[in-house]
Protein backbone atom coordinates (compact mmCIF):
# COMPACT_ATOMS: atom_id res chain seq x y z
CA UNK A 1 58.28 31.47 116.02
CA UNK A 2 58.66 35.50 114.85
CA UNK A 3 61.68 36.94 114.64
CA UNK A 4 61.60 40.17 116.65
CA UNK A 5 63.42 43.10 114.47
CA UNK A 6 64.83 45.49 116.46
CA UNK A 7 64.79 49.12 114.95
CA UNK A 8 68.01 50.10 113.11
CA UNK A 9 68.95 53.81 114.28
CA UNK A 10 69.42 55.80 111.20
CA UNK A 11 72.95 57.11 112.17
CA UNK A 12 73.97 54.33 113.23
CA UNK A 13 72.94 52.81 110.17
CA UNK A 14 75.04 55.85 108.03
CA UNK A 15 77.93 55.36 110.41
CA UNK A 16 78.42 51.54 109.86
CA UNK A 17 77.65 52.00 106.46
CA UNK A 18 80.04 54.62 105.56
CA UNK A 19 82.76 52.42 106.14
CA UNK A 20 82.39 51.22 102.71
CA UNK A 21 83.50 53.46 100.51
CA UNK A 22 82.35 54.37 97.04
CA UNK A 23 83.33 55.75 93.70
CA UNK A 24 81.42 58.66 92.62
CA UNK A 25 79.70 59.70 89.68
CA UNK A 26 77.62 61.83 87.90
CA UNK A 27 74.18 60.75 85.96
CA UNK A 28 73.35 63.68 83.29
CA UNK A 29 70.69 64.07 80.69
CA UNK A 30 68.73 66.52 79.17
CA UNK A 31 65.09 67.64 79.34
CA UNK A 32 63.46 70.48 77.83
CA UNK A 33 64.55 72.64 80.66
CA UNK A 34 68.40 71.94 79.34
CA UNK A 35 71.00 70.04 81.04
CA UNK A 36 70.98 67.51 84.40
CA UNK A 37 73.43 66.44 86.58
CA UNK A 38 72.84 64.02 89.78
CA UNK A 39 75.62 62.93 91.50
CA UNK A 40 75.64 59.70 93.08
CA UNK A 41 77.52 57.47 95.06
CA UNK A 42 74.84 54.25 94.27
CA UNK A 43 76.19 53.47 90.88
CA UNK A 44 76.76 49.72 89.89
CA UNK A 45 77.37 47.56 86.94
CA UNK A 46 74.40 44.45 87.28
CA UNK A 47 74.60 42.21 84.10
CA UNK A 48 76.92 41.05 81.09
CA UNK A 49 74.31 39.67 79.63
CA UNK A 50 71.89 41.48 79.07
CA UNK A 51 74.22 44.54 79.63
CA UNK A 52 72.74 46.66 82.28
CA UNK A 53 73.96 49.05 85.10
CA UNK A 54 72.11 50.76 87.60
CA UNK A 55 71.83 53.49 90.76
CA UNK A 56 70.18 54.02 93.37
CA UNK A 57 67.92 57.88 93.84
CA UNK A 58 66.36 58.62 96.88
CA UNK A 59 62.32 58.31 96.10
CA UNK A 60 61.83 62.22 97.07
CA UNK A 61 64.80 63.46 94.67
CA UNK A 62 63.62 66.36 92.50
CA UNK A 63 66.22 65.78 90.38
CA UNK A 64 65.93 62.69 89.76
CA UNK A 65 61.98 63.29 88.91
CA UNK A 66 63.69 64.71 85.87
CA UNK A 67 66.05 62.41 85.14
CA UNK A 68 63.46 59.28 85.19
CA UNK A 69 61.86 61.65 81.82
CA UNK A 70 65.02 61.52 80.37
CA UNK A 71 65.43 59.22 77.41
CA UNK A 72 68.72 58.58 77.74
CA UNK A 73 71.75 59.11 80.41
CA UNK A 74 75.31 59.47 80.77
CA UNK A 75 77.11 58.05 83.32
CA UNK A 76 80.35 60.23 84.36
CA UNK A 77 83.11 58.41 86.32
CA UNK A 78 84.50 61.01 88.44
CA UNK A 79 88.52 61.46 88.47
CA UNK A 80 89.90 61.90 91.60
CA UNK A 81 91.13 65.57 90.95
CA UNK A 82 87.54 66.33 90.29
CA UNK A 83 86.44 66.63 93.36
CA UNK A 84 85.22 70.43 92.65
CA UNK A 85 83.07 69.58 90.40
CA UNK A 86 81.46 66.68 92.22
CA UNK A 87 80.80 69.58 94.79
CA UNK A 88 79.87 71.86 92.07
CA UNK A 89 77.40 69.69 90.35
CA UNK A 90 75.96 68.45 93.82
CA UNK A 91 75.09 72.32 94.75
CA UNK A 92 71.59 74.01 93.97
CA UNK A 93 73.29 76.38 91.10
CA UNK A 94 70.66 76.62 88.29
CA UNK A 95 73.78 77.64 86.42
CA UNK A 96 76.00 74.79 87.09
CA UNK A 97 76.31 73.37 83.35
CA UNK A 98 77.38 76.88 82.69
CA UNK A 99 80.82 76.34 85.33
CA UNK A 100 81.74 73.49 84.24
CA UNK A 101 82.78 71.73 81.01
CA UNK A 102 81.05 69.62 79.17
CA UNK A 103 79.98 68.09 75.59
CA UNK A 104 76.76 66.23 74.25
CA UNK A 105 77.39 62.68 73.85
CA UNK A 106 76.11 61.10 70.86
CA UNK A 107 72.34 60.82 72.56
CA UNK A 108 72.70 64.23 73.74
CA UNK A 109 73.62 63.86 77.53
CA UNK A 110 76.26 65.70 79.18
CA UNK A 111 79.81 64.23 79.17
CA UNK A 112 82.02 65.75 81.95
CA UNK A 113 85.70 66.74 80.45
CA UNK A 114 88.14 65.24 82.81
CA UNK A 115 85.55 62.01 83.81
CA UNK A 116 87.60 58.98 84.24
CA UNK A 117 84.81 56.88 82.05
CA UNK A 118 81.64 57.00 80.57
CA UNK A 119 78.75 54.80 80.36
CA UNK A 120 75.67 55.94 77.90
CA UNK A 121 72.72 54.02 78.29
CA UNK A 122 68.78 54.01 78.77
CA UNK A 123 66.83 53.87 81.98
CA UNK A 124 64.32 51.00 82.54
CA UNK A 125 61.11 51.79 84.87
CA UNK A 126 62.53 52.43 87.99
CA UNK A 127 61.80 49.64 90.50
CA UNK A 128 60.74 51.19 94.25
CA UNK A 129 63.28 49.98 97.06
CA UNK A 130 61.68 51.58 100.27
CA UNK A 131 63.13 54.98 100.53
CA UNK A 132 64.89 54.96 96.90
CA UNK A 133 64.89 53.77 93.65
CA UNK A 134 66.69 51.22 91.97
CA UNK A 135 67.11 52.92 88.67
CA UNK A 136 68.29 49.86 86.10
CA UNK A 137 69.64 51.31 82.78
CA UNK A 138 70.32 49.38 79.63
CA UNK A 139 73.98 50.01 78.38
CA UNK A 140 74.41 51.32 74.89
CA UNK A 141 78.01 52.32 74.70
CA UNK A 142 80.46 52.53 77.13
CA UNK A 143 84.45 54.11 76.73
CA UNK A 144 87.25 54.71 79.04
CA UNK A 145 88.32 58.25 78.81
CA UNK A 146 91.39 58.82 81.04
CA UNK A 147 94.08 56.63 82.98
CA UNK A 148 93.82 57.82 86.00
CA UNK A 149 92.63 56.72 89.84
CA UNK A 150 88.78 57.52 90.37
CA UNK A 151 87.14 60.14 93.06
CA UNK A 152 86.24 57.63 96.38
CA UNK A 153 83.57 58.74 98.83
CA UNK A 154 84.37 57.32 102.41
CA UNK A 155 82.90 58.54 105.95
CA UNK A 156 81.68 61.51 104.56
CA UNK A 157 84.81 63.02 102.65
CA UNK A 158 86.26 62.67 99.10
CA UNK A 159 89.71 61.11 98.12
CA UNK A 160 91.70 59.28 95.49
CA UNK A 161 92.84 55.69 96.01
CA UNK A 162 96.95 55.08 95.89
CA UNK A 163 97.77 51.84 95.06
CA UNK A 164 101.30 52.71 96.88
CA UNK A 165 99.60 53.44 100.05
CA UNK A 166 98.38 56.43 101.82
CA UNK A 167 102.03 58.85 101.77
CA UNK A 168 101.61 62.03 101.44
CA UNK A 169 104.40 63.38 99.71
CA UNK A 170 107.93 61.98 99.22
CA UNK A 171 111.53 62.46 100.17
CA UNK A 172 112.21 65.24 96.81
CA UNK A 173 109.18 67.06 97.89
CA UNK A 174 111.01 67.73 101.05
CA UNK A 175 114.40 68.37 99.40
CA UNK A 176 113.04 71.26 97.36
CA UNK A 177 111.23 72.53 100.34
CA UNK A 178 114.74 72.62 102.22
CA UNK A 179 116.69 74.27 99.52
CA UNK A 180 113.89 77.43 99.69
CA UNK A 181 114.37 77.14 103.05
CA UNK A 182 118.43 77.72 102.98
CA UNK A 183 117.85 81.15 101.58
CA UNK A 184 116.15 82.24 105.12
CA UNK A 185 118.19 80.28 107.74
CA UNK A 186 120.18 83.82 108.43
CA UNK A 187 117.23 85.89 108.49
CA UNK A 188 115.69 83.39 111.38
CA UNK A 189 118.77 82.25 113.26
CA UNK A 190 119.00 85.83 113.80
CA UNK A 191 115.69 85.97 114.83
CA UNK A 192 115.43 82.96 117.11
CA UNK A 193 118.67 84.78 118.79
CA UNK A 194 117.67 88.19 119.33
CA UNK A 195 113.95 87.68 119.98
CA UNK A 196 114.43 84.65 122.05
CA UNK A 197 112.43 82.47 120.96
CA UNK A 198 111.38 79.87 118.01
CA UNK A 199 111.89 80.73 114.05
CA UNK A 200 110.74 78.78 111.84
CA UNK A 201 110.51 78.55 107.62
CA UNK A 202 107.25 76.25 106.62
CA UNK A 203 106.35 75.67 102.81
CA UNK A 204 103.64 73.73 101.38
CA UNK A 205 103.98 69.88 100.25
CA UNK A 206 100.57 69.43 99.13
CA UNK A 207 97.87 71.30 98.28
CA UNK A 208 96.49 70.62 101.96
CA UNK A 209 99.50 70.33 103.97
CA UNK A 210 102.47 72.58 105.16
CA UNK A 211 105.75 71.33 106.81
CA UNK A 212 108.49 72.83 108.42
CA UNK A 213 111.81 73.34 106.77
CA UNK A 214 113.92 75.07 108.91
CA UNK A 215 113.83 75.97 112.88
CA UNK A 216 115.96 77.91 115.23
CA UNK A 217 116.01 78.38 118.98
CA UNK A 218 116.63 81.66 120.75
CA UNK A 219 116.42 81.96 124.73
CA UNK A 220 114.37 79.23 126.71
CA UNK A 221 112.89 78.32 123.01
CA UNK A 222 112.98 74.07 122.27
CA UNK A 223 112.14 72.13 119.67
CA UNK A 224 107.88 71.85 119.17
CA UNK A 225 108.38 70.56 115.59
CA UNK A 226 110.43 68.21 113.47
CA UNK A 227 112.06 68.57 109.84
CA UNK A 228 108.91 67.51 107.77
CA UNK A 229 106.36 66.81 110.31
CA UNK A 230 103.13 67.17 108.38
CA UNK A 231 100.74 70.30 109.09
CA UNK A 232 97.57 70.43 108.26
CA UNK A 233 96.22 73.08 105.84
CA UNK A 234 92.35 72.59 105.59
CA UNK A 235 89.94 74.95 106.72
CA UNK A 236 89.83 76.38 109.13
CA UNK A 237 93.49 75.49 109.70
CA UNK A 238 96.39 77.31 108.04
CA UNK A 239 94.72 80.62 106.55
CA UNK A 240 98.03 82.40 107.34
CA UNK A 241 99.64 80.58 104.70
CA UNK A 242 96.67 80.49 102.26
CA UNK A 243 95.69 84.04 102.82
CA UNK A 244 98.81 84.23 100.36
CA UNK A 245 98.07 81.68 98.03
CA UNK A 246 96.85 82.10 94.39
CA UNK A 247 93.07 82.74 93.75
CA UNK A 248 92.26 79.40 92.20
CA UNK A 249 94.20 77.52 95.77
CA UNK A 250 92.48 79.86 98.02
CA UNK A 251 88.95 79.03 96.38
CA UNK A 252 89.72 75.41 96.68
CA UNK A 253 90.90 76.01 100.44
CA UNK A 254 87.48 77.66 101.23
CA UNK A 255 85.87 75.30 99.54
CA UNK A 256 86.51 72.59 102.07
CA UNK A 257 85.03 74.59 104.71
CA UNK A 258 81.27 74.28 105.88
CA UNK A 259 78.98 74.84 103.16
CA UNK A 260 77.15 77.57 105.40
CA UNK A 261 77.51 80.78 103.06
CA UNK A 262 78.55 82.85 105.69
CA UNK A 263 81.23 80.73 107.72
CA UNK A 264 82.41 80.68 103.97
CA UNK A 265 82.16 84.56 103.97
CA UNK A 266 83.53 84.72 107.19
CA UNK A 267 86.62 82.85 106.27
CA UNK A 268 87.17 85.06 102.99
CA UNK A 269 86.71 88.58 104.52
CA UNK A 270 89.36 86.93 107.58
CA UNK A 271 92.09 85.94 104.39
CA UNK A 272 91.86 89.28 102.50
CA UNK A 273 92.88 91.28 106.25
CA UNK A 274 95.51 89.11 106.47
CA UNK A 275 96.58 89.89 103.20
CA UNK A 276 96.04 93.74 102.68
CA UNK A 277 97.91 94.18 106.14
CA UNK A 278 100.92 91.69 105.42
CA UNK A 279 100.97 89.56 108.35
CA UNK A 280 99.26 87.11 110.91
CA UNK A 281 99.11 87.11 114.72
CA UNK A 282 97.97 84.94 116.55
CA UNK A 283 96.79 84.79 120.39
CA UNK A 284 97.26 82.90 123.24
CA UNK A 285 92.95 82.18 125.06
CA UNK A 286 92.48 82.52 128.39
CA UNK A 287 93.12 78.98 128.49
CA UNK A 288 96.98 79.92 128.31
CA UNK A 289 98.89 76.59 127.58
CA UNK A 290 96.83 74.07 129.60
CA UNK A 291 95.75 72.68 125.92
CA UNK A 292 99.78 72.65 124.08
CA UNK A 293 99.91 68.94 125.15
CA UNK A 294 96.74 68.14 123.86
CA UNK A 295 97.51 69.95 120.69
CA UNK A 296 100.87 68.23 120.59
CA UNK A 297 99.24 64.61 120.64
CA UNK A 298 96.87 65.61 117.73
CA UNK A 299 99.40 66.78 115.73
CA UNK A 300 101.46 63.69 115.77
CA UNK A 301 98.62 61.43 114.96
CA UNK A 302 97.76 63.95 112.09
CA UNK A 303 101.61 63.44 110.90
CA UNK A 304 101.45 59.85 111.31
CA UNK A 305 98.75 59.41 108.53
CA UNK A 306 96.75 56.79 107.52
CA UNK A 307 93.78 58.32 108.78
CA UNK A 308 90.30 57.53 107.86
CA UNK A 309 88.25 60.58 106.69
CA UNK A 310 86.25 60.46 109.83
CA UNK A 311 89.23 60.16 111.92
CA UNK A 312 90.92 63.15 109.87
CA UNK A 313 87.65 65.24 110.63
CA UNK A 314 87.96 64.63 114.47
CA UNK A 315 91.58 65.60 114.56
CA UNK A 316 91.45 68.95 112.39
CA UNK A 317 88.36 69.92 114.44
CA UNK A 318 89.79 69.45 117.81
CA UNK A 319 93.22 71.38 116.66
CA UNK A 320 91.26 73.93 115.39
CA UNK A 321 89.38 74.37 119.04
CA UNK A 322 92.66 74.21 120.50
CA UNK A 323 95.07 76.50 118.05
CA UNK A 324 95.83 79.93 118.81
CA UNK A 325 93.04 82.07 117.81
CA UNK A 326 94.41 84.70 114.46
CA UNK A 327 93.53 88.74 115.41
CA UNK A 328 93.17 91.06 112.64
CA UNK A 329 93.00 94.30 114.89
CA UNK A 330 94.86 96.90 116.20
CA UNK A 331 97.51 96.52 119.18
CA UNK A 332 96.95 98.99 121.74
CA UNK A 333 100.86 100.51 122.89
CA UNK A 334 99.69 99.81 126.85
CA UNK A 335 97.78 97.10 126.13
CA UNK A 336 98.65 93.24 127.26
CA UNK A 337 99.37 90.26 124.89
CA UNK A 338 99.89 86.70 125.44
CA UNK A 339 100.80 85.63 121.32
CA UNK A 340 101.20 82.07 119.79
CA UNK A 341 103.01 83.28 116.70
CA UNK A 342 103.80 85.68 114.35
CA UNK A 343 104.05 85.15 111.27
CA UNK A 344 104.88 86.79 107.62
CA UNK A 345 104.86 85.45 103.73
CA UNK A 346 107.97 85.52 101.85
CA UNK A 347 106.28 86.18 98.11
CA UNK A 348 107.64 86.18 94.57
CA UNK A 349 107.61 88.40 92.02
CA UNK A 350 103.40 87.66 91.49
CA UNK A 351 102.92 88.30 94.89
CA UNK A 352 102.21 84.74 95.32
CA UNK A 353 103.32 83.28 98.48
CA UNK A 354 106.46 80.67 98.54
CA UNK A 355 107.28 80.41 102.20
CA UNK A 356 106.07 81.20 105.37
CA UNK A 357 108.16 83.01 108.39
CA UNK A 358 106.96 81.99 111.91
CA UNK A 359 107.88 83.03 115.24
CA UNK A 360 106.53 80.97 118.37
CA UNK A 361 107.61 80.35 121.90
CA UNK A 362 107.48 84.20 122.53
CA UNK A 363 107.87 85.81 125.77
CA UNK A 364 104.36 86.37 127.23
CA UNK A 365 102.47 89.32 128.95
CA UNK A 366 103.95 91.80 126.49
CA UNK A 367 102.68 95.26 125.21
CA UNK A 368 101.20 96.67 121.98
CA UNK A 369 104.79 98.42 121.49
CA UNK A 370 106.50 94.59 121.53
CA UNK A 371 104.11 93.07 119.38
CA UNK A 372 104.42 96.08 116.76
CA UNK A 373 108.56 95.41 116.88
CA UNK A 374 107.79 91.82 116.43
CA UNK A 375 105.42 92.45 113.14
CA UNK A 376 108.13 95.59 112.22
CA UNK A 377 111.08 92.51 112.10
CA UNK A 378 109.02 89.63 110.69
CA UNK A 379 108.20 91.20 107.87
CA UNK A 380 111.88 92.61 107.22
CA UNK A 381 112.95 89.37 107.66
CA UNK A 382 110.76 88.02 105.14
CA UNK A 383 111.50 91.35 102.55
CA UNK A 384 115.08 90.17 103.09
CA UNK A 385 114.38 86.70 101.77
CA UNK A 386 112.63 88.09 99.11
CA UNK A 387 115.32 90.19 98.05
CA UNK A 388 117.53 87.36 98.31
CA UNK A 389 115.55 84.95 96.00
CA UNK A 390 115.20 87.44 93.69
CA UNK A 391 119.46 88.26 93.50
CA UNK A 392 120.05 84.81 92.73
CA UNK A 393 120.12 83.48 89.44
CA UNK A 394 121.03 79.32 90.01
CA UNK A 395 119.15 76.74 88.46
CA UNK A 396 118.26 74.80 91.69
CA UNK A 397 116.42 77.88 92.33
CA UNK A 398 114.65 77.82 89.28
CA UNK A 399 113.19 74.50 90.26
CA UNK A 400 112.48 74.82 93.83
CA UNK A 401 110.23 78.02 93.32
CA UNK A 402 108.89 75.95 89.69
CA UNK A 403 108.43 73.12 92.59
CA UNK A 404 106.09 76.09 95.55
CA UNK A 405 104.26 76.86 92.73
CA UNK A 406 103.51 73.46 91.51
CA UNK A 407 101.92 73.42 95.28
CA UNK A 408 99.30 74.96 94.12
CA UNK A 409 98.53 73.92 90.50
């Protein structure tokens, strides 16, 4: 008797099968047209004996229809800190080669500086395998190039692999955090008292994440945040700590955001207002704070970790419907405002942001004349600080700041 197939659904298909995850590399060659790059998450090793390795192009690649001309590949092993050029190399730039760096390898193809490995070799006839290609390659040479952890591809995002488990950052991370935090616990104790409401310091721990360092409570004000509780900082969450940031960080922030040019744009024109006027406000919707428990919930599932990339894609997109929305215009002196936060960068002598000054919990339904002596105090609060790192001389100060801007390397 027949078996009866029943149709796969395509996404259900990618769904089920992106819960295997990948490494990630980078096939290049050359052709009379100059340099190729495909990057592919299909590559495998097939035989000792003979030694052979092989990927897997989709049938209707155009870049592949060059590659299969080639005469002879190399096969970059992608580093984990690479994961710009993956992106890079992946993108329709006809000048890509020319952004990246590179060398000829022995039989000309293009070996990636940084690549964890590389594998030189010579394709076979590619072998048809319904909707791709198996494309087998005979191994000439092969050499490990750095010892480090490989780029991963998994539900549709990029990582490393830790062989010491998913943390984020560790307990000195958070020490040197604290110490920049000491040098603003006046400035927002006094805040938290005479505005009456929350004041918080938050740094960054990792190039994606802020935390909170320090927290005081004016008024009806309680605690909404712990000592160390992870924030997220991927787009579009945390641009009023990035708008700060160094230009290499703030390219890498954008870079995580949707690949549609003008949500890109969007983002960038949105980070240089916040920076030419010096501040960030945020707003309360009309939804008032109907969604803070739902927000609350998110966040300590994001803190908890250990989150798939799927999983971490759900969460950041729901906090990001539910966050305060940031306003870059005027205040109007009659006007009425219901704000989430205020919030100002405390910046070193490159102008480079090291902490962030928040104010939250704020007393609602308040005119453009309270929100302007909000702004008017953040912001000599934070000059304060500044003026403060700058007087002191110690050596733990020299390595916390040496530690912010290692935040952003």
């Amino acid at each position: 008797m027949a078996t009866v197939r029943t149709p796969i659904d395509p996404v259900q298909f990618r769904e089920v099968m992106g819960n295997y995850p990948t490494g990630v590399t980078v096939v290049t060659a050359v052709d009379d047209a100059g340099p190729i790059g495909m990057v592919v998450g299909t590559f495998s090793s097939v035989s000792l004996d003979p030694p052979l390795v092989a990927f897997l192009p989709q049938t209707r690649s155009g870049t592949y229809a060059r590659l299969r001309n080639a005469g002879a590949y190399c096969i970059n092993v992608l580093a984990h800190d690479q994961v710009d050029v993956c992106r890079l190399l992946s993108g329709p730039d006809p000048d890509k080669f020319d952004k990246v760096e590179w060398k000829p390898s022995s039989l000309g193809a293009p070996m990636i500086e940084g690549a964890v490995a590389y594998i030189h070799c010579s394709p076979r006839p590619p072998i048809d395998a319904g909707d791709h290609y198996i494309a087998l390659c005979d191994v000439l040479s092969l050499e490990a190039n750095r010892q480090t952890t490989p780029l991963l591809f998994f539900q549709g995002g990029y990582g490393g692999f830790s062989p010491h488990g998913m943390t984020a950052y560790g307990d000195a991370d958070l020490i040197e955090g604290i110490r920049l935090a000491a040098f603003a616990r006046p400035q927002i104790e006094l805040l938290a008292r005479e505005q009456q409401c929350e004041a918080a310091v938050l740094v960054a721990v990792t190039a994606n994440e802020l935390t909170t360092v320090g927290s005081a409570y004016g008024g009806e004000a309680k605690m909404s945040e712990r000592i160390g509780e992870r924030l997220p900082m991927k787009p579009p969450l945390g641009e009023a700590f990035i708008a700060w940031a160094p230009d290499a960080a703030l390219e890498r922030w954008l870079s995580g955001a949707a690949r549609d040019p003008e949500t890109v744009e969007s983002l960038r024109q949105r980070l240089a207002t916040l920076r030419a006027q010096g501040y960030a406000v945020s707003q309360i919707g009309p939804e008032g704070g109907s969604h803070r428990d739902q927000l609350v919930a998110l966040m300590a599932e994001y803190a908890a970790g250990d989150l798939t990339p799927a999983r971490e894609r759900s969460l950041l997109g729901r906090m990001a419907q539910l966050m305060h929305f940031f306003d870059t215009s005027d205040f109007d002196d009659d006007g009425t405002y219901n704000l989430g936060g205020v919030m100002a960068p405390v910046l070193n002598e490159q102008r480079n942001i090291v902490m962030l000054l928040r104010l939250s919990q704020l007393p609602q339904s308040v005119d453009g004349r309270q929100v302007k002596r909000w702004i008017s105090e953040i912001r000599a609060a934070a000059a304060a600080v500044e003026s403060e790192l700058r007087a002191d001389d110690s050596v733990d100060l020299d390595q916390s700041l040496a530690w912010a801007r290692s935040m952003f390397a």
